[in-house]
PDB file of N, CA and C in Angstrom:
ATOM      1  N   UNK A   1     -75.304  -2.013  46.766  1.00  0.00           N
ATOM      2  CA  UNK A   1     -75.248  -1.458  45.423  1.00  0.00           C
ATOM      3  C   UNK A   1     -73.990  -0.592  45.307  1.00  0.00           C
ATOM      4  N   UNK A   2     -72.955  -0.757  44.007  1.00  0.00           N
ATOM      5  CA  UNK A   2     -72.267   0.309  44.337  1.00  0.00           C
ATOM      6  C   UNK A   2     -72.765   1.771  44.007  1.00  0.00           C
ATOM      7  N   UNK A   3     -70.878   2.552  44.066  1.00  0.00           N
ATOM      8  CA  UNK A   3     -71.494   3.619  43.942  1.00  0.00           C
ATOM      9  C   UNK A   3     -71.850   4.083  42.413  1.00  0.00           C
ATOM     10  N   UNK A   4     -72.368   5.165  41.959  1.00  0.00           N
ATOM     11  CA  UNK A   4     -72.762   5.640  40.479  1.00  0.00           C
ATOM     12  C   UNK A   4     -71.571   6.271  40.524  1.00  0.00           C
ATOM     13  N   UNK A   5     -71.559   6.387  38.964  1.00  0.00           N
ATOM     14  CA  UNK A   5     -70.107   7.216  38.053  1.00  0.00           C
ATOM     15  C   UNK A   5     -70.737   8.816  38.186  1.00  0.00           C
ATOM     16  N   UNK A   6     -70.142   9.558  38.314  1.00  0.00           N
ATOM     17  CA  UNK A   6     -70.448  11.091  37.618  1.00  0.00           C
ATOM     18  C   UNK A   6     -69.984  11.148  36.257  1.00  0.00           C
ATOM     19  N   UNK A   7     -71.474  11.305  35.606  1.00  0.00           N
ATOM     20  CA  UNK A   7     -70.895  11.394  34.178  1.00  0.00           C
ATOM     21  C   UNK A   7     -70.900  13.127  33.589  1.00  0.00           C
ATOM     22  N   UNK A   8     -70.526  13.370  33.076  1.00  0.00           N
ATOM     23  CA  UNK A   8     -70.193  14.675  32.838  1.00  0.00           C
ATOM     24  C   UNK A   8     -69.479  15.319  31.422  1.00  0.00           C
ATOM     25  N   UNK A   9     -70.725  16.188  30.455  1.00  0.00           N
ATOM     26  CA  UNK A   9     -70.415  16.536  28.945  1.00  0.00           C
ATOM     27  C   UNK A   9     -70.148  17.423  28.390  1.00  0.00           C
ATOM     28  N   UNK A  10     -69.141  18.122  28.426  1.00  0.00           N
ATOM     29  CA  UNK A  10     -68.784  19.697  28.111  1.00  0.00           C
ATOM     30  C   UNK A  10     -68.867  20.242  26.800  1.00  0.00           C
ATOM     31  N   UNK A  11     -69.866  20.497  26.428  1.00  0.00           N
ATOM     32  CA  UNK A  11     -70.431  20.925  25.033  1.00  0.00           C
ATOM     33  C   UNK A  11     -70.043  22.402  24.815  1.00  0.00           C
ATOM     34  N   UNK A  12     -69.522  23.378  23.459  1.00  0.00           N
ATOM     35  CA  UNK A  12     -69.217  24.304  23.322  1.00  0.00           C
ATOM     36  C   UNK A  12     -70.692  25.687  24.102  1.00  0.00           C
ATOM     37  N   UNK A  13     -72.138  25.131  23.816  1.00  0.00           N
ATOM     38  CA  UNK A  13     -73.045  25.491  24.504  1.00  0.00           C
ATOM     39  C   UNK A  13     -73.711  25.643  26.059  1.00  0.00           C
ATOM     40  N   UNK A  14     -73.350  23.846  26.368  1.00  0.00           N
ATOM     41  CA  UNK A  14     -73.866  23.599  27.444  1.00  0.00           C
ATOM     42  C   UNK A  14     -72.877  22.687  28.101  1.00  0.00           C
ATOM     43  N   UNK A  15     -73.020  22.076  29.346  1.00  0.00           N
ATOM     44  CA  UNK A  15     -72.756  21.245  30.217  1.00  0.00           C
ATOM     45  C   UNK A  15     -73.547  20.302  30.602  1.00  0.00           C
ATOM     46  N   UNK A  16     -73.652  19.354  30.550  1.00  0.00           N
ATOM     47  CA  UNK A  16     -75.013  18.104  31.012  1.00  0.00           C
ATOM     48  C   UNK A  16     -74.001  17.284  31.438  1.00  0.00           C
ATOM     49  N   UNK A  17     -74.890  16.622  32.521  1.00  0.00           N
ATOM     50  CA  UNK A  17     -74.394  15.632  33.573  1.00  0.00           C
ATOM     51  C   UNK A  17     -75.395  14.746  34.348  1.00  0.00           C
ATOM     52  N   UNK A  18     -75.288  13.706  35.060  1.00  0.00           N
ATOM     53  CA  UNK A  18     -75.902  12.644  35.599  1.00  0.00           C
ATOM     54  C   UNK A  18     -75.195  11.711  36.211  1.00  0.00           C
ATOM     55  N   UNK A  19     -75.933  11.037  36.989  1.00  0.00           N
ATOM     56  CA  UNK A  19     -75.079  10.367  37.852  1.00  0.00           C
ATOM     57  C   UNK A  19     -75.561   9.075  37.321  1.00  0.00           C
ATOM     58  N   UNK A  20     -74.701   7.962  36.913  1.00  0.00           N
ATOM     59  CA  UNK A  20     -75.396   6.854  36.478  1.00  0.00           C
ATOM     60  C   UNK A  20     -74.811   5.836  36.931  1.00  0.00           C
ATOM     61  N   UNK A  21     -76.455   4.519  37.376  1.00  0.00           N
ATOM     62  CA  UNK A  21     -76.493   3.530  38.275  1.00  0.00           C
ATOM     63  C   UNK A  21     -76.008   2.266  37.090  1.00  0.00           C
ATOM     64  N   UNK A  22     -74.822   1.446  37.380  1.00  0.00           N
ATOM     65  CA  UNK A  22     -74.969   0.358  36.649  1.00  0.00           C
ATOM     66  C   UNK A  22     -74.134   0.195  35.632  1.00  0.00           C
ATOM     67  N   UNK A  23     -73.604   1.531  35.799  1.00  0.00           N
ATOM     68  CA  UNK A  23     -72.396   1.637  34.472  1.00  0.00           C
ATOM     69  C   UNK A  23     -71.173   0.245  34.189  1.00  0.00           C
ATOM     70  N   UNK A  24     -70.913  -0.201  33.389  1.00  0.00           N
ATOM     71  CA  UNK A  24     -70.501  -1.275  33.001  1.00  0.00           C
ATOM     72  C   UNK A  24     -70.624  -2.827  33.629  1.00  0.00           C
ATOM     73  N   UNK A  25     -72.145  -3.133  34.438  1.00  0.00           N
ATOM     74  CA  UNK A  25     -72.832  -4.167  34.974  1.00  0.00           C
ATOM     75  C   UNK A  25     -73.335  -4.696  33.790  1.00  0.00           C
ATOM     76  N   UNK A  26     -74.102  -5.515  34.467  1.00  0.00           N
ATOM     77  CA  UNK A  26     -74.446  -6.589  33.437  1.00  0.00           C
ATOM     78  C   UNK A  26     -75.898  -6.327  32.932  1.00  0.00           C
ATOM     79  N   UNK A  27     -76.654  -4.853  33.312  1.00  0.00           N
ATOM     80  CA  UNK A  27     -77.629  -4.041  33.073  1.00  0.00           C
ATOM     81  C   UNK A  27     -78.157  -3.809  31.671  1.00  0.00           C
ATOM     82  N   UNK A  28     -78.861  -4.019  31.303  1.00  0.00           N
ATOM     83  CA  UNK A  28     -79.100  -3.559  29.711  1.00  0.00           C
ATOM     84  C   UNK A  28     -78.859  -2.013  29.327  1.00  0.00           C
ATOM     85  N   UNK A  29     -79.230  -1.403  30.376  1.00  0.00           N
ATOM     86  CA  UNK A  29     -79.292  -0.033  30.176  1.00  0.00           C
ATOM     87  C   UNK A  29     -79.270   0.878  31.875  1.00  0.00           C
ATOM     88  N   UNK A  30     -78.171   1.463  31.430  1.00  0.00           N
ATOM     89  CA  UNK A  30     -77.701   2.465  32.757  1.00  0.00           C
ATOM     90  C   UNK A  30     -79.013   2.820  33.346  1.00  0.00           C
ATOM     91  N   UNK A  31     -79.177   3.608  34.754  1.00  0.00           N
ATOM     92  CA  UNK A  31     -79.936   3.951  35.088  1.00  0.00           C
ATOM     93  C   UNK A  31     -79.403   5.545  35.405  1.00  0.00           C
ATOM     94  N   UNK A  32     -79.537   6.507  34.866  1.00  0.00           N
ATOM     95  CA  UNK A  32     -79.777   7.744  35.014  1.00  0.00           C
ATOM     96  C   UNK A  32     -80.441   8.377  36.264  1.00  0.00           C
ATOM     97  N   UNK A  33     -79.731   8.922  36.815  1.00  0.00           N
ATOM     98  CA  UNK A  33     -80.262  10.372  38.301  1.00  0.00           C
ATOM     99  C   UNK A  33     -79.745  11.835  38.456  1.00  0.00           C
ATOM    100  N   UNK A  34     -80.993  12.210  38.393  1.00  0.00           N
ATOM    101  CA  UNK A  34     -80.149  13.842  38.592  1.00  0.00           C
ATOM    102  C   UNK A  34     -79.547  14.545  37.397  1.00  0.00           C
ATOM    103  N   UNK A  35     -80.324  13.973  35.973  1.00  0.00           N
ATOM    104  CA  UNK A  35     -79.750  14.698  34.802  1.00  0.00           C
ATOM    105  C   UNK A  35     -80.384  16.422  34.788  1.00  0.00           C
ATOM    106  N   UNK A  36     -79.212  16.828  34.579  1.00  0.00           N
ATOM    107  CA  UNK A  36     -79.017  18.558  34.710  1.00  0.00           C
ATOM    108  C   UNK A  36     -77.885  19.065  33.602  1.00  0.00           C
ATOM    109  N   UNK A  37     -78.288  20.171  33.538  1.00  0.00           N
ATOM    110  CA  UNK A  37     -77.646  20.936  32.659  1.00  0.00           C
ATOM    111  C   UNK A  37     -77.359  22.568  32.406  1.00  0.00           C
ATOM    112  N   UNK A  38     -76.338  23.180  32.284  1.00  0.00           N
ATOM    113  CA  UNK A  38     -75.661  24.736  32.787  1.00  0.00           C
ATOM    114  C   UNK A  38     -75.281  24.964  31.395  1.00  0.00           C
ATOM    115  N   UNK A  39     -75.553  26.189  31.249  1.00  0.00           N
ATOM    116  CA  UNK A  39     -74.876  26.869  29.814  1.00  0.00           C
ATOM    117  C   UNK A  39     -73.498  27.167  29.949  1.00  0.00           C
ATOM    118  N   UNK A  40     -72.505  26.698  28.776  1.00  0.00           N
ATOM    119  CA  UNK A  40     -71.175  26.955  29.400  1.00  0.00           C
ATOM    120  C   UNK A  40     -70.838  28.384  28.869  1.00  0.00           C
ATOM    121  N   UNK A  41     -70.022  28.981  30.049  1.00  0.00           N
ATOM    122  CA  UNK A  41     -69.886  30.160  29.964  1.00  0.00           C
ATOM    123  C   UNK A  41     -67.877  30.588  28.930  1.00  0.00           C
ATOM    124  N   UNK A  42     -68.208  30.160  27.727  1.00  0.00           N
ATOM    125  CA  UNK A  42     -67.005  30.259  27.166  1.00  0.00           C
ATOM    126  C   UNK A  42     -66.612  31.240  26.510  1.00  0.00           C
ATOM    127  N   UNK A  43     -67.633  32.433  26.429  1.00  0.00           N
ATOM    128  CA  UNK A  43     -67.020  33.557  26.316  1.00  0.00           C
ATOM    129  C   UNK A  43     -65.998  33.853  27.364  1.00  0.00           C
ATOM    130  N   UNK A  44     -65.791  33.654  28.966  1.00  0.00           N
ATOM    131  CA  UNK A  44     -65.944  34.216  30.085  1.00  0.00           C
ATOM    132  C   UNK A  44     -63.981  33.813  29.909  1.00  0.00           C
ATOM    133  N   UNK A  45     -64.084  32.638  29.771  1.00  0.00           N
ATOM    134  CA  UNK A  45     -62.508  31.998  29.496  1.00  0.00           C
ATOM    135  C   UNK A  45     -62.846  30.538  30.450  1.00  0.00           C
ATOM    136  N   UNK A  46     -60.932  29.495  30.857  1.00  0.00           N
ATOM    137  CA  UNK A  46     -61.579  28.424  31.187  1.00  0.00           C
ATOM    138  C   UNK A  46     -61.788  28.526  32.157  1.00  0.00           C
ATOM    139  N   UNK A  47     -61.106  29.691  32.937  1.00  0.00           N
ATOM    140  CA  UNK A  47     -61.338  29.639  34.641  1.00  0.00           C
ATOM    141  C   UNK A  47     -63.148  28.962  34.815  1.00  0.00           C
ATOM    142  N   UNK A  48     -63.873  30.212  34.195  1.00  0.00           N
ATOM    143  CA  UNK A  48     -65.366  30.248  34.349  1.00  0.00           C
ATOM    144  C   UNK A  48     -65.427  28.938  33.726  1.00  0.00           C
ATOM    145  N   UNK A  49     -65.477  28.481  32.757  1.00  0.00           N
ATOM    146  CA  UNK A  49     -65.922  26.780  32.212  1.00  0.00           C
ATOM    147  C   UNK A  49     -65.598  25.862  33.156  1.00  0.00           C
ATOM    148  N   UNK A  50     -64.588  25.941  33.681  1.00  0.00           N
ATOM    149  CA  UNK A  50     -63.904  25.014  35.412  1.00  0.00           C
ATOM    150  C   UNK A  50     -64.888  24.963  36.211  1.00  0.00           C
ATOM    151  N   UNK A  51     -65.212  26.550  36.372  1.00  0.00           N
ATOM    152  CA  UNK A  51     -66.122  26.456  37.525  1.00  0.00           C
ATOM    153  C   UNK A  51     -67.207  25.928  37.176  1.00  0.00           C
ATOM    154  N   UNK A  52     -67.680  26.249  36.173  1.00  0.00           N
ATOM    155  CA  UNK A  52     -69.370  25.891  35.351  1.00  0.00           C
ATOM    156  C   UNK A  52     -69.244  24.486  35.955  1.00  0.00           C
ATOM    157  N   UNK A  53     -68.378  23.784  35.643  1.00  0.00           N
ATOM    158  CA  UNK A  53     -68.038  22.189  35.574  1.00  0.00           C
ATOM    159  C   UNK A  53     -67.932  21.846  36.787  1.00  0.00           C
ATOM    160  N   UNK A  54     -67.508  22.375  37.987  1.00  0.00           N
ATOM    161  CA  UNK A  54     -67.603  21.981  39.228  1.00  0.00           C
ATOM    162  C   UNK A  54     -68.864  22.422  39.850  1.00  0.00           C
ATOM    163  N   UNK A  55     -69.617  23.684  39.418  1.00  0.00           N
ATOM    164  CA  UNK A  55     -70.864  23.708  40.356  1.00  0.00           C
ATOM    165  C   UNK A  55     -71.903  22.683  40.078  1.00  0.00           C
ATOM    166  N   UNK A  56     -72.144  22.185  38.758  1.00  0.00           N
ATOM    167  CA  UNK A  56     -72.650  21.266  38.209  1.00  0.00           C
ATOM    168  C   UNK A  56     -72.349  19.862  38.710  1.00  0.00           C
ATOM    169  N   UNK A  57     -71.044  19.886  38.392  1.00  0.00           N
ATOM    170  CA  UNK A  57     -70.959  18.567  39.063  1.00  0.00           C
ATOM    171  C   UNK A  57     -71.448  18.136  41.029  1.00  0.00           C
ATOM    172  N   UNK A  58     -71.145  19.324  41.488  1.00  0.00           N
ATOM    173  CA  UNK A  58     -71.829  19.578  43.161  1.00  0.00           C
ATOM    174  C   UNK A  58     -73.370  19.571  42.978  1.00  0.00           C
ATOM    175  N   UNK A  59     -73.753  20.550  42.142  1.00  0.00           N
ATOM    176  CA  UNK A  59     -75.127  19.698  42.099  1.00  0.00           C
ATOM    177  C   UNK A  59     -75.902  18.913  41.941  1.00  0.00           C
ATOM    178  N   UNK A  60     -75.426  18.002  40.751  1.00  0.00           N
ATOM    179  CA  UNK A  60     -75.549  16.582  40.876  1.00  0.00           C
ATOM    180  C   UNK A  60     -75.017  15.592  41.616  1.00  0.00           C
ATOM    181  N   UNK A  61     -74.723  15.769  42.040  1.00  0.00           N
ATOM    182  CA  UNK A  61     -73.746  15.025  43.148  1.00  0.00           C
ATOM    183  C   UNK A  61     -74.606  14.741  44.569  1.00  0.00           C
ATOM    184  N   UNK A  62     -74.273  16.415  44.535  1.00  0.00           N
ATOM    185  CA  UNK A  62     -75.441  16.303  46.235  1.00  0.00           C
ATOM    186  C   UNK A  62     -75.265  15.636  46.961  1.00  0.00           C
ATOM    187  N   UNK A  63     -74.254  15.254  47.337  1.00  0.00           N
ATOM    188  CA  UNK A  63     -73.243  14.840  48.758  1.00  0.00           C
ATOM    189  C   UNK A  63     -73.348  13.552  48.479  1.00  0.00           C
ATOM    190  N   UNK A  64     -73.841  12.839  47.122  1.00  0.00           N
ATOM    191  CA  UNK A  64     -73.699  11.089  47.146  1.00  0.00           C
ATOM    192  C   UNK A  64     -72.229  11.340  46.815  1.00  0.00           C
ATOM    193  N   UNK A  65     -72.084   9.585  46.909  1.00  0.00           N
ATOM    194  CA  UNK A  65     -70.568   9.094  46.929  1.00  0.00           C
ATOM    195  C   UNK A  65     -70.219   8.701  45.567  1.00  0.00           C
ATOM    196  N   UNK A  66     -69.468   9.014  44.666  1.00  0.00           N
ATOM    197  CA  UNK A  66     -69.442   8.193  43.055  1.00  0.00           C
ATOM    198  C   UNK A  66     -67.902   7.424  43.158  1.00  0.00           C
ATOM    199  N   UNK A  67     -68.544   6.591  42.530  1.00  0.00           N
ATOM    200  CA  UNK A  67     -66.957   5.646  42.165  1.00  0.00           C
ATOM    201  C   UNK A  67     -66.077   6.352  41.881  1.00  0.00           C
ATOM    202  N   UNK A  68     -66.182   6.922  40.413  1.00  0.00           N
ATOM    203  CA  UNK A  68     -65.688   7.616  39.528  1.00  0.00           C
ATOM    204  C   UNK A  68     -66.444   8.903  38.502  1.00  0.00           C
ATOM    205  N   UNK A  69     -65.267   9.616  38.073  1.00  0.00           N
ATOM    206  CA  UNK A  69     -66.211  10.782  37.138  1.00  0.00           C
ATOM    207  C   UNK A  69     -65.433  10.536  35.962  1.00  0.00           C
ATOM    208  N   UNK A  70     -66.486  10.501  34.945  1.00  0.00           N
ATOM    209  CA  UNK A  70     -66.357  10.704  33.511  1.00  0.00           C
ATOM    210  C   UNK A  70     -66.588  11.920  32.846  1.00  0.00           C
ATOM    211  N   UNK A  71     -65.271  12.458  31.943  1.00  0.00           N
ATOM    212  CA  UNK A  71     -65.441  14.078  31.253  1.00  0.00           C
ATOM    213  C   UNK A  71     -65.986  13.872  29.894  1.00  0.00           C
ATOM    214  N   UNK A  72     -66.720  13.650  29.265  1.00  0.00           N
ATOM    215  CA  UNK A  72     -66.273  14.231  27.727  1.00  0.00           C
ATOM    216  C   UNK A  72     -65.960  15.517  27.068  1.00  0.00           C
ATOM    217  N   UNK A  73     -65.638  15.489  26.026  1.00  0.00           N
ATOM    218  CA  UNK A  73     -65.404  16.964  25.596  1.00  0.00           C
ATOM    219  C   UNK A  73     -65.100  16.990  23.805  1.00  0.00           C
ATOM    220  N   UNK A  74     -65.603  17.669  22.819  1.00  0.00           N
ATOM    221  CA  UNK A  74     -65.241  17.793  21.759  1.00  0.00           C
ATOM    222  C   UNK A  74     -63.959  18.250  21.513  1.00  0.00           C
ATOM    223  N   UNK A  75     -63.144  17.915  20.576  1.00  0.00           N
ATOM    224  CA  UNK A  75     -61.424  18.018  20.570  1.00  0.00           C
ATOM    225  C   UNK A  75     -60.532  17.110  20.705  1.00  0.00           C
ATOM    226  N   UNK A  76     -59.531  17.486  20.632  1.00  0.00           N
ATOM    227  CA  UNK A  76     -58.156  16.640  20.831  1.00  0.00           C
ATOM    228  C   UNK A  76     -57.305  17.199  22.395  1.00  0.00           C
ATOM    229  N   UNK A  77     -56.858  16.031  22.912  1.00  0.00           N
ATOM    230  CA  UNK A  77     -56.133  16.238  24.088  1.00  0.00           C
ATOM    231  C   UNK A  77     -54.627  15.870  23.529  1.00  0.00           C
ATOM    232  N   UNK A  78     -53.571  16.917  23.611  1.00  0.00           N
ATOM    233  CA  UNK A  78     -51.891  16.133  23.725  1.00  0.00           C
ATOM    234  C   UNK A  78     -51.586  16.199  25.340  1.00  0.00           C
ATOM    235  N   UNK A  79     -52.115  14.657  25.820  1.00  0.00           N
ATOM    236  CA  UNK A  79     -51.612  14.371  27.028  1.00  0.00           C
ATOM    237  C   UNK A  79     -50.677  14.475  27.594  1.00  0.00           C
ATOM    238  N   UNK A  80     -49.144  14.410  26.977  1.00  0.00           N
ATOM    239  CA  UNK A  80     -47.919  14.335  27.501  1.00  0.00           C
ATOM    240  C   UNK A  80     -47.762  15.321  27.681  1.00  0.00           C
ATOM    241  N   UNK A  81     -48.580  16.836  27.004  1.00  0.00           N
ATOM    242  CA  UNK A  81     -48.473  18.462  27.614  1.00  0.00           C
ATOM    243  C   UNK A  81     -49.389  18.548  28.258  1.00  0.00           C
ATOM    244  N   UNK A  82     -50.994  17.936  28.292  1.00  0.00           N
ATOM    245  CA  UNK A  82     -51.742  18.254  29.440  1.00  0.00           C
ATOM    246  C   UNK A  82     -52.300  19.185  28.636  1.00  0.00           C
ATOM    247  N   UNK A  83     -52.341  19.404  27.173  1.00  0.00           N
ATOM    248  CA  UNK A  83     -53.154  20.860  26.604  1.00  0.00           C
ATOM    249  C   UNK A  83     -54.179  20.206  25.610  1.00  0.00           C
ATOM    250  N   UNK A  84     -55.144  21.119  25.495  1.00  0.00           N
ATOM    251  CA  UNK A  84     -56.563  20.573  24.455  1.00  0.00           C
ATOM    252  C   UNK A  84     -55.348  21.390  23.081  1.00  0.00           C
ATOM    253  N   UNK A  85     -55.044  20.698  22.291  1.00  0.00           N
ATOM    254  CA  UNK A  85     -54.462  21.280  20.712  1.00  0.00           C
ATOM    255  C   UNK A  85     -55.453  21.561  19.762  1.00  0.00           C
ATOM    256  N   UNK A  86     -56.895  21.182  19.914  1.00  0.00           N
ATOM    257  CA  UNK A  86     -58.133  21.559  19.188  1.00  0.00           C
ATOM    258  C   UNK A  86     -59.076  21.221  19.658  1.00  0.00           C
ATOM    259  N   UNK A  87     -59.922  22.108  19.790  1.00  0.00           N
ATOM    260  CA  UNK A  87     -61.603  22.435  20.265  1.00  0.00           C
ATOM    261  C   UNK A  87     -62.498  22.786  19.413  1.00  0.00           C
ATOM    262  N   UNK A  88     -63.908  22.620  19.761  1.00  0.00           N
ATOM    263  CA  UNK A  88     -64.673  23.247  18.718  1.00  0.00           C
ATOM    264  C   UNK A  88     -64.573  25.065  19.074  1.00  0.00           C
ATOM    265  N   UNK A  89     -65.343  25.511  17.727  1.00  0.00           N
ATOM    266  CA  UNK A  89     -64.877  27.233  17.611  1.00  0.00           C
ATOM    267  C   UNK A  89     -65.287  27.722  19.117  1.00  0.00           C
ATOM    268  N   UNK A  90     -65.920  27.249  19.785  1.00  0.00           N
ATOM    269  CA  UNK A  90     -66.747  28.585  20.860  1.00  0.00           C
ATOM    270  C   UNK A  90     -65.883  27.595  22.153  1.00  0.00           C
ATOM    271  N   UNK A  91     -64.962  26.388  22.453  1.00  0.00           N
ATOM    272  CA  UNK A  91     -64.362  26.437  23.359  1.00  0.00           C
ATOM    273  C   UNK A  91     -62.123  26.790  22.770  1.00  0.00           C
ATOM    274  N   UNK A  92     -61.617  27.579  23.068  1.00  0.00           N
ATOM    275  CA  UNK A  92     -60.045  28.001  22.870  1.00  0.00           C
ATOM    276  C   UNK A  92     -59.578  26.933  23.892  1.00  0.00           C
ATOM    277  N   UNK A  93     -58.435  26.614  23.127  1.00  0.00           N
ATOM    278  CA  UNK A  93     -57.655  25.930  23.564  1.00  0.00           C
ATOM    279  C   UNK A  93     -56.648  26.202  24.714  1.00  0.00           C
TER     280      UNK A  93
END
C-alpha cells in the first residue's frame, strides 16, 4: 500500500489535519486517519502559527511515512516573492 498524503488546513481559527489513504487512486472516497485539530494561535504572530502547524502535523503523523503534505490556506500567495499578499482578517500577511 502506499504511503498517505499529510493533509493539512490552516483556518484563521483552527488547524485540522489527517492523514489520507488513497488520495488520487482509483478509490471512490479517501480514507481518512488521525483527523485532529489545534486552535491557531494568530494573535501570537507566524512564528507561533508555524509551530501550531508543525506540532500538529507530528501528531498526526506519529512517525508514519507520507508521500507527500498538502497545505491549504485562505488567501492569495505571490509566489515569485514567497509572501501571502492577502489573508483572511485574523491571519496578517
Amino acid at each position: 500500500m502506499p504511503d498517505p498524503v499529510l493533509a493539512l488546513d490552516l483556518g484563521g481559527t483552527k488547524i485540522r489535519g489527517a492523514l489520507v489513504h488513497g488520495a488520487g487512486g482509483t478509490a471512490a472516497r479517501p480514507n481518512l486517519e488521525g483527523l485532529a485539530e489545534a486552535p491557531t494561535p494568530a494573535a501570537h504572530g507566524p512564528e507561533a502559527i508555524l509551530g501550531a502547524v508543525a506540532a500538529l502535523a507530528e501528531r498526526i503523523r506519529a512517525g508514519t511515512r507520507v508521500s507527500a503534505v498538502g497545505l491549504s490556506s485562505a488567501g492569495v500567495i505571490d509566489s515569485a516573492r514567497g509572501r501571502v499578499t492577502h489573508a483572511t482578517s485574523s491571519l496578517a500577511g
